[in-house]
PDB file of N, CA and C in Angstrom:
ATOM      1  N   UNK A   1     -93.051 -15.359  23.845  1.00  0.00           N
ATOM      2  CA  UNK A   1     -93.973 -16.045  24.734  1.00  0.00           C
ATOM      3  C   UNK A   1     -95.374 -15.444  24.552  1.00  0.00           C
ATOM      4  N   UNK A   2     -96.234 -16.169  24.796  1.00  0.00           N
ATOM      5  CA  UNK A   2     -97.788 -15.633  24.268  1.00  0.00           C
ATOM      6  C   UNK A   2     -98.360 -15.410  25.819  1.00  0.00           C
ATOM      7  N   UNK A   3     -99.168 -14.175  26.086  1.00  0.00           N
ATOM      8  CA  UNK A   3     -99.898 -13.673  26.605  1.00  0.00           C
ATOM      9  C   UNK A   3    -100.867 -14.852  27.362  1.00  0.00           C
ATOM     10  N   UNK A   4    -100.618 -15.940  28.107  1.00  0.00           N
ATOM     11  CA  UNK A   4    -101.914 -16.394  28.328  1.00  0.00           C
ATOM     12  C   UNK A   4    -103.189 -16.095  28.776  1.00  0.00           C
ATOM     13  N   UNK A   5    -103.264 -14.982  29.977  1.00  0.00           N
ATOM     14  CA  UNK A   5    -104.025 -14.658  30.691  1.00  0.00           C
ATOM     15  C   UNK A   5    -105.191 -14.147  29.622  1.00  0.00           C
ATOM     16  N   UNK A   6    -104.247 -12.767  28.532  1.00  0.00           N
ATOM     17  CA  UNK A   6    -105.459 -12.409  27.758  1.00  0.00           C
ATOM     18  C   UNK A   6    -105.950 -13.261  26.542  1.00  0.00           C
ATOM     19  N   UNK A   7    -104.966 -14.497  26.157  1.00  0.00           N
ATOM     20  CA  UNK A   7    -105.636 -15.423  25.156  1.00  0.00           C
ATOM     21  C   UNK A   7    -106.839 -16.470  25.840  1.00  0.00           C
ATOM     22  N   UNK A   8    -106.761 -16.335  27.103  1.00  0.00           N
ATOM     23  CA  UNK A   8    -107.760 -17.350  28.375  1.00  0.00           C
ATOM     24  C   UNK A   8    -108.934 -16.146  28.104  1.00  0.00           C
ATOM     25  N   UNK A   9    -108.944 -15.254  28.468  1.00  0.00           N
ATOM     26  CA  UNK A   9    -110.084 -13.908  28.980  1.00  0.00           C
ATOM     27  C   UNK A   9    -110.394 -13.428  27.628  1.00  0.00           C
ATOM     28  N   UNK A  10    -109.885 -13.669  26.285  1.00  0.00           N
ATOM     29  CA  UNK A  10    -110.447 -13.102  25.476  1.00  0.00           C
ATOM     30  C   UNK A  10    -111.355 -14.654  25.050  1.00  0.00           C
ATOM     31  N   UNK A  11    -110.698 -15.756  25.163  1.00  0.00           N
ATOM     32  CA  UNK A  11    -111.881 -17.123  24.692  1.00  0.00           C
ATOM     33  C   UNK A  11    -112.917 -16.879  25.363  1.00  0.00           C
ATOM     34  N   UNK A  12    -112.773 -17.180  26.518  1.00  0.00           N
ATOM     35  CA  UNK A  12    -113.921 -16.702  27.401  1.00  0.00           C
ATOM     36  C   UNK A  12    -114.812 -16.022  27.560  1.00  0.00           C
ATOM     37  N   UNK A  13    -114.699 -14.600  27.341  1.00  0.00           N
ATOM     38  CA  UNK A  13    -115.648 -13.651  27.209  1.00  0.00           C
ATOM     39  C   UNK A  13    -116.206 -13.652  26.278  1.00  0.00           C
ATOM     40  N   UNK A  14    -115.465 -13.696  24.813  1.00  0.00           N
ATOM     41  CA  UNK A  14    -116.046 -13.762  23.375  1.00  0.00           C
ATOM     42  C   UNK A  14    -117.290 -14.768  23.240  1.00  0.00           C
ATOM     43  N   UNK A  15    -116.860 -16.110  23.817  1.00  0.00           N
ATOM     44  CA  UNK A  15    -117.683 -17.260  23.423  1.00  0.00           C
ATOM     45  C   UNK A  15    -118.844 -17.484  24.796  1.00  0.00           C
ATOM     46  N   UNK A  16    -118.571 -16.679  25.521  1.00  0.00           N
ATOM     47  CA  UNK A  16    -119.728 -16.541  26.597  1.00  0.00           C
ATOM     48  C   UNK A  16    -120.316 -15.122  26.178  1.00  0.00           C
ATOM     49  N   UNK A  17    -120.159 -14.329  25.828  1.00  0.00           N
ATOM     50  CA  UNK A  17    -121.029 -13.096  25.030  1.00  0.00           C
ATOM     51  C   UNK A  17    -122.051 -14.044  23.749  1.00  0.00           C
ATOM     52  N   UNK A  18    -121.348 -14.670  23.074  1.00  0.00           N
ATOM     53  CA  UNK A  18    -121.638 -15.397  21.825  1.00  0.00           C
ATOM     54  C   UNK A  18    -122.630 -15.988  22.114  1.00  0.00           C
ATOM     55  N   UNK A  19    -122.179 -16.890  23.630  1.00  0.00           N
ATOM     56  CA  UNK A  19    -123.531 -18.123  23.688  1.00  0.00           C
ATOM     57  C   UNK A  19    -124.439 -17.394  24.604  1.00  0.00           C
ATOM     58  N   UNK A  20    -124.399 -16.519  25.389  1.00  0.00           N
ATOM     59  CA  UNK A  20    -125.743 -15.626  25.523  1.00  0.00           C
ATOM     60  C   UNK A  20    -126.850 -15.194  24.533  1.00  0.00           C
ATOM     61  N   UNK A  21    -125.920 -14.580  23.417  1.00  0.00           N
ATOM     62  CA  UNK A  21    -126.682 -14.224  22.110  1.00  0.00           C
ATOM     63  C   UNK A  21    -127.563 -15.458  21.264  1.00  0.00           C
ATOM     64  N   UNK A  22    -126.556 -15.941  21.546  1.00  0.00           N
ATOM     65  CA  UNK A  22    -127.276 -17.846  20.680  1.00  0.00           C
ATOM     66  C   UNK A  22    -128.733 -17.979  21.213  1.00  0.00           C
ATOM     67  N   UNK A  23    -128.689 -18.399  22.768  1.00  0.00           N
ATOM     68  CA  UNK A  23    -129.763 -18.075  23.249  1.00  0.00           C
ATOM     69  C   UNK A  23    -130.842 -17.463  23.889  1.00  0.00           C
ATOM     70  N   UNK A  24    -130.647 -16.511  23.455  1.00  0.00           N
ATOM     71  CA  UNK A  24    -131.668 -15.432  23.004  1.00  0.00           C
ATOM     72  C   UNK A  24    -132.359 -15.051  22.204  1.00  0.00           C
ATOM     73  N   UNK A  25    -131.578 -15.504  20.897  1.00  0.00           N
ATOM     74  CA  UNK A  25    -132.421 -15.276  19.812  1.00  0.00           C
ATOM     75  C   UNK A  25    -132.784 -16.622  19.885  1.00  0.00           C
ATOM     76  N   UNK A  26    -132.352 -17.852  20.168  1.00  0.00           N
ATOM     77  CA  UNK A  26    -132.878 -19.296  19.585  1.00  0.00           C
ATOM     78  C   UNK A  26    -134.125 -19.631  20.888  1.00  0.00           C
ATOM     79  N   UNK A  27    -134.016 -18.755  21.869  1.00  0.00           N
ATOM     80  CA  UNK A  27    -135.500 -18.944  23.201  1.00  0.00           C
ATOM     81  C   UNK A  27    -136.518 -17.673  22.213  1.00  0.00           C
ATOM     82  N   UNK A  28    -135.966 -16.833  21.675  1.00  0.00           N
ATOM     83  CA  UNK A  28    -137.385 -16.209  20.466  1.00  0.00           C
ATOM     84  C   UNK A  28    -137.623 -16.499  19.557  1.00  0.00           C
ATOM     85  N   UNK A  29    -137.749 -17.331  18.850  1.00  0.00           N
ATOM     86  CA  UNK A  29    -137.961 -18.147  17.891  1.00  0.00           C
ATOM     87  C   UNK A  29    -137.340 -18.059  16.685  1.00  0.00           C
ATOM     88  N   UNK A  30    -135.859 -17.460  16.532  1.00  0.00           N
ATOM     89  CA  UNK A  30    -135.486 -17.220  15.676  1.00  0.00           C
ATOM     90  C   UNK A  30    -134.098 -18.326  15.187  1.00  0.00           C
ATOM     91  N   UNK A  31    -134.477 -19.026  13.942  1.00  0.00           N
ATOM     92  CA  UNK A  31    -133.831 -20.284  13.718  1.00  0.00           C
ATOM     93  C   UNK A  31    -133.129 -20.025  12.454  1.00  0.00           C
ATOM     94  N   UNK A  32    -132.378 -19.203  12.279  1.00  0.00           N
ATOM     95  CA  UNK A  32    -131.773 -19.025  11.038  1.00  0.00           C
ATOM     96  C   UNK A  32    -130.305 -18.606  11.210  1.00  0.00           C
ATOM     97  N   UNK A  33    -129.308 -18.579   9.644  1.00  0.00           N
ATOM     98  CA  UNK A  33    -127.867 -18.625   9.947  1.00  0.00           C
ATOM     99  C   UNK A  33    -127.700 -17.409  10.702  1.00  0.00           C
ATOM    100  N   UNK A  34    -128.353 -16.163  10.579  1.00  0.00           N
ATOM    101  CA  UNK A  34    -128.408 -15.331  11.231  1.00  0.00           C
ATOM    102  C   UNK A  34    -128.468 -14.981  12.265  1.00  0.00           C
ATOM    103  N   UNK A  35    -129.354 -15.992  12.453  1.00  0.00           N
ATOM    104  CA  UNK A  35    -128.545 -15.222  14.440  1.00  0.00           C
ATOM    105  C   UNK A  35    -126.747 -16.443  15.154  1.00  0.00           C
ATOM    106  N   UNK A  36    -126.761 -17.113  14.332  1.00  0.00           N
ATOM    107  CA  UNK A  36    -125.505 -17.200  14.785  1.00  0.00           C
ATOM    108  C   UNK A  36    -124.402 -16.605  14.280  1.00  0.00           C
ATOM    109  N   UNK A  37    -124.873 -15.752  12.712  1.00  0.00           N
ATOM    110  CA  UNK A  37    -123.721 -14.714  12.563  1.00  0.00           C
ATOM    111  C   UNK A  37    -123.526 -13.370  13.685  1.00  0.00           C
ATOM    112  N   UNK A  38    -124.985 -12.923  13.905  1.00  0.00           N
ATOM    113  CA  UNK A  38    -124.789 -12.025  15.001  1.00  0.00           C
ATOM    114  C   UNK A  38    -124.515 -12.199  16.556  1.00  0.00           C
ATOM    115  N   UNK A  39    -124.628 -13.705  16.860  1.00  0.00           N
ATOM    116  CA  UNK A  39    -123.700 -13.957  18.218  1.00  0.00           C
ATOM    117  C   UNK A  39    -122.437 -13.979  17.854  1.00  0.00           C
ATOM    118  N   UNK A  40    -121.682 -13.836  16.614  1.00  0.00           N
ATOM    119  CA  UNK A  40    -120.610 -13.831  16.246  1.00  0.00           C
ATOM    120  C   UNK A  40    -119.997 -12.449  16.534  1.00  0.00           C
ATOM    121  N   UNK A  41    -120.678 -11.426  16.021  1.00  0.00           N
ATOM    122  CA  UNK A  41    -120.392 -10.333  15.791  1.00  0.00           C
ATOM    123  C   UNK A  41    -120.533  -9.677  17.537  1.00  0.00           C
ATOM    124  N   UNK A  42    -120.991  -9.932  18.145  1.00  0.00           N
ATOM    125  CA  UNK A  42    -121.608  -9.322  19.254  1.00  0.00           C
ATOM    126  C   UNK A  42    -120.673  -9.930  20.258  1.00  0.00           C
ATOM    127  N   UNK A  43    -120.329 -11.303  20.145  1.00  0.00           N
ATOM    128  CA  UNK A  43    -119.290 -12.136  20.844  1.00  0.00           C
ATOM    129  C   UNK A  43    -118.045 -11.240  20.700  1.00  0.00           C
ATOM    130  N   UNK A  44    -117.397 -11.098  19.621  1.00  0.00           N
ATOM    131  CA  UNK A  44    -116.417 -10.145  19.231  1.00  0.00           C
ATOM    132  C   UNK A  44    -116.186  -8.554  19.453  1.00  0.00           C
ATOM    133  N   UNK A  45    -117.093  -8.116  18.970  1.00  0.00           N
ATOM    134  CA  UNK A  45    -117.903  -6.264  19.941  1.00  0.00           C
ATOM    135  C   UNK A  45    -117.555  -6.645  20.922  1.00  0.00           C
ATOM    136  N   UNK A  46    -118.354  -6.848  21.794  1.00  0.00           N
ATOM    137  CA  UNK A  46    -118.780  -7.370  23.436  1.00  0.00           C
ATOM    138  C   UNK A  46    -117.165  -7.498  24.589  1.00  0.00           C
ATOM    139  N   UNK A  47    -116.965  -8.948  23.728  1.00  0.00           N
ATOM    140  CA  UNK A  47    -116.077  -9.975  24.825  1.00  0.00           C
ATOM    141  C   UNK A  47    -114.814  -9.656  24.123  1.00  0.00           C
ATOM    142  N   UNK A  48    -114.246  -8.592  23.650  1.00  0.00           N
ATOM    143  CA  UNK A  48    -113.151  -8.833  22.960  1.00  0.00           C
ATOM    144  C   UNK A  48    -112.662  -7.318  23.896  1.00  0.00           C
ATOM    145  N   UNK A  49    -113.039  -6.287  24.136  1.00  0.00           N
ATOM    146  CA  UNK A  49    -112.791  -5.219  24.574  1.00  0.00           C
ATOM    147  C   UNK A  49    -113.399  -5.549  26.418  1.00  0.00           C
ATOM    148  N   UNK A  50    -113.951  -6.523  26.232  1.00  0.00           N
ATOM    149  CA  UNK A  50    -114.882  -6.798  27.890  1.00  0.00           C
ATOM    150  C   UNK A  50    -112.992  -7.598  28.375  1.00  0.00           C
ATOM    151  N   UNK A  51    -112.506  -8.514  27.928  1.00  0.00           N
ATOM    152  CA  UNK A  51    -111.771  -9.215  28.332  1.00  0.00           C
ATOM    153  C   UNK A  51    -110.540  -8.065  28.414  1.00  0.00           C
ATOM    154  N   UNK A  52    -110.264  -7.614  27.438  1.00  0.00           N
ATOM    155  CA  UNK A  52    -109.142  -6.281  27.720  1.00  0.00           C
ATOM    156  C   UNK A  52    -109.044  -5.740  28.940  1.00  0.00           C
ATOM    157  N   UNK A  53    -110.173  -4.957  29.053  1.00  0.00           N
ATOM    158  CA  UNK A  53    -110.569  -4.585  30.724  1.00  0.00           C
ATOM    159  C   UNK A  53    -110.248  -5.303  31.280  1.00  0.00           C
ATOM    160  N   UNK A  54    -111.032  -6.756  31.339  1.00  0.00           N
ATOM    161  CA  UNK A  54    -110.682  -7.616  32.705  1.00  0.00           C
ATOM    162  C   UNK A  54    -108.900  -7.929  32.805  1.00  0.00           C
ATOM    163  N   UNK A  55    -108.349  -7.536  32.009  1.00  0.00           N
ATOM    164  CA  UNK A  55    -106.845  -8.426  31.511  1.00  0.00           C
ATOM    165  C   UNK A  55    -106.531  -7.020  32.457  1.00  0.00           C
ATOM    166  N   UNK A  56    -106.682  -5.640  31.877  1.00  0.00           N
ATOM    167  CA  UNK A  56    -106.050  -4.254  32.539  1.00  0.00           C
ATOM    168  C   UNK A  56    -106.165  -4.471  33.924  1.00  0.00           C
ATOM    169  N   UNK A  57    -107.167  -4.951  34.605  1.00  0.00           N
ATOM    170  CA  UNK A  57    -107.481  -4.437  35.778  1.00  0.00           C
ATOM    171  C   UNK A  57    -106.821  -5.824  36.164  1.00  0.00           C
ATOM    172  N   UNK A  58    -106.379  -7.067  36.619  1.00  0.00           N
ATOM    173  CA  UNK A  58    -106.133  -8.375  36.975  1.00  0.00           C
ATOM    174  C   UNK A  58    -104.489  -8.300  36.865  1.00  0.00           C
ATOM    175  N   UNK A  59    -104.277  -7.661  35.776  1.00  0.00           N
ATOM    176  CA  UNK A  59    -102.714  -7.656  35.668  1.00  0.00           C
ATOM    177  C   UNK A  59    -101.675  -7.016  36.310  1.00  0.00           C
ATOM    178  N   UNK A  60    -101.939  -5.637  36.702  1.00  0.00           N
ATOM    179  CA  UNK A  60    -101.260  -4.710  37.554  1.00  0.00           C
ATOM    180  C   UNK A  60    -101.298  -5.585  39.266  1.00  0.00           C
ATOM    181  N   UNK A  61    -102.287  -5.755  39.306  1.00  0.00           N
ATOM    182  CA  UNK A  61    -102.514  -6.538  40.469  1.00  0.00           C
ATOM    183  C   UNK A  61    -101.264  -8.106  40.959  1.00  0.00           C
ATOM    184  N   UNK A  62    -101.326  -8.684  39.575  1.00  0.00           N
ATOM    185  CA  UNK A  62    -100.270  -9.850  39.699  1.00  0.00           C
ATOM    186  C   UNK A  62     -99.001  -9.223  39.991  1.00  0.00           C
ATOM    187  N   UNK A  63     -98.568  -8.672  38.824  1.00  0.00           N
ATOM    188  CA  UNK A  63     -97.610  -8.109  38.685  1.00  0.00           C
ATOM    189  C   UNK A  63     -96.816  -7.382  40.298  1.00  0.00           C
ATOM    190  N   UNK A  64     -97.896  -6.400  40.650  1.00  0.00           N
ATOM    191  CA  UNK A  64     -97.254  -6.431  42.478  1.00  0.00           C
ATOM    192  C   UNK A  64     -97.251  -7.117  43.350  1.00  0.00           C
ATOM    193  N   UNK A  65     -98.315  -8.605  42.910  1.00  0.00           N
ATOM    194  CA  UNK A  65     -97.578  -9.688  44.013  1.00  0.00           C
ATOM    195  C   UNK A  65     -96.125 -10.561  43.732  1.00  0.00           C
ATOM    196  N   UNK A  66     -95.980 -11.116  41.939  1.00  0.00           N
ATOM    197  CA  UNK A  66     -95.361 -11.540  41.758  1.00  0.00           C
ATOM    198  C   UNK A  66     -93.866 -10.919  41.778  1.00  0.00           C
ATOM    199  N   UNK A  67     -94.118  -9.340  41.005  1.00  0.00           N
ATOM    200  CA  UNK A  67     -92.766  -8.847  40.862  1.00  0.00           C
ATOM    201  C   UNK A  67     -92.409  -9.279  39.290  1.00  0.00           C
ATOM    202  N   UNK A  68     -90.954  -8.340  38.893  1.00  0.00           N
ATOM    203  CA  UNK A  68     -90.615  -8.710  37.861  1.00  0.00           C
ATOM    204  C   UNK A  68     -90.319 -10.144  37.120  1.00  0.00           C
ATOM    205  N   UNK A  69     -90.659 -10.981  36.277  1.00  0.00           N
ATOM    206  CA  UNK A  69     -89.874 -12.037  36.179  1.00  0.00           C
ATOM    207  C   UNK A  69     -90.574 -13.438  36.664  1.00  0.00           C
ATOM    208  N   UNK A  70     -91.192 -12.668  37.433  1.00  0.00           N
ATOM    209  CA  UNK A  70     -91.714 -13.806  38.554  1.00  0.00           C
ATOM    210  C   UNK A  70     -90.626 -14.049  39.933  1.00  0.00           C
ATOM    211  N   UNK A  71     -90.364 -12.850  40.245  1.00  0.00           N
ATOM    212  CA  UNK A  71     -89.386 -12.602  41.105  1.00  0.00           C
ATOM    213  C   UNK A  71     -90.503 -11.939  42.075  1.00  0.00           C
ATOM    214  N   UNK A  72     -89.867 -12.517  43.690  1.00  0.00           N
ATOM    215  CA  UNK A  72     -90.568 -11.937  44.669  1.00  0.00           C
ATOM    216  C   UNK A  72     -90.382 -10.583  44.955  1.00  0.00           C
ATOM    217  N   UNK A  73     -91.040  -9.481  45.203  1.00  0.00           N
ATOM    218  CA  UNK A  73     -90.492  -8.147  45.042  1.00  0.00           C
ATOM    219  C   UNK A  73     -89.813  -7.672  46.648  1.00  0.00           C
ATOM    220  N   UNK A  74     -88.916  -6.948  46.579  1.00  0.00           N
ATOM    221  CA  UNK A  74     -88.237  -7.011  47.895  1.00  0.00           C
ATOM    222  C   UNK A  74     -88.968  -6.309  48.802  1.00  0.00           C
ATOM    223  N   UNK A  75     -88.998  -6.565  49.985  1.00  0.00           N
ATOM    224  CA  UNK A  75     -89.253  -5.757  51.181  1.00  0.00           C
ATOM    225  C   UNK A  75     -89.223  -4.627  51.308  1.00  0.00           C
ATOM    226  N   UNK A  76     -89.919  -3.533  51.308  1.00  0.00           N
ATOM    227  CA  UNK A  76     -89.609  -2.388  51.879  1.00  0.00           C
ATOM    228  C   UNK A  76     -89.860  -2.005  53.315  1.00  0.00           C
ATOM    229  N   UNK A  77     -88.786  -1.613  53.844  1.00  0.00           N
ATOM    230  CA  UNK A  77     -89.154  -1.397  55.438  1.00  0.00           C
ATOM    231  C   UNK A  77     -88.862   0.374  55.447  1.00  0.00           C
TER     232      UNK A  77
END
């Protein structure tokens, strides 16, 4: 079964790091293949280790509401 949460949070971050970079260099006047290789690179740097984090910290969290399995976790009294 594939990971959705971090295949969702790694699109996401990567290609929103990416399109920050896009325009930034394309609002300074810079119009060449180059700066969309380096929103590439920076998308990837950036949003690829940014989404990890967000995946670490979001997941422990599910995990003690849902429980194993997707099993409700029992009561402790």
């Amino acid at each position: 079964m594939f990971p959705h949460l971090r295949l969702w949070l790694i699109a996401l971050w990567t290609s929103s790091v990416a399109g920050a970079v896009v325009i930034l260099n394309l609002s300074l006047g810079h119009y060449t293949l180059a700066t969309f290789l380096w929103a590439a690179i920076a998308g990837l740097v950036i949003g690829v280790p940014a989404a990890l984090l967000n995946w670490a910290y979001l997941r422990p969290n599910r995990a003690r509401q849902v429980g194993i399995l997707g099993q409700a976790p029992p009561d402790r009294t």
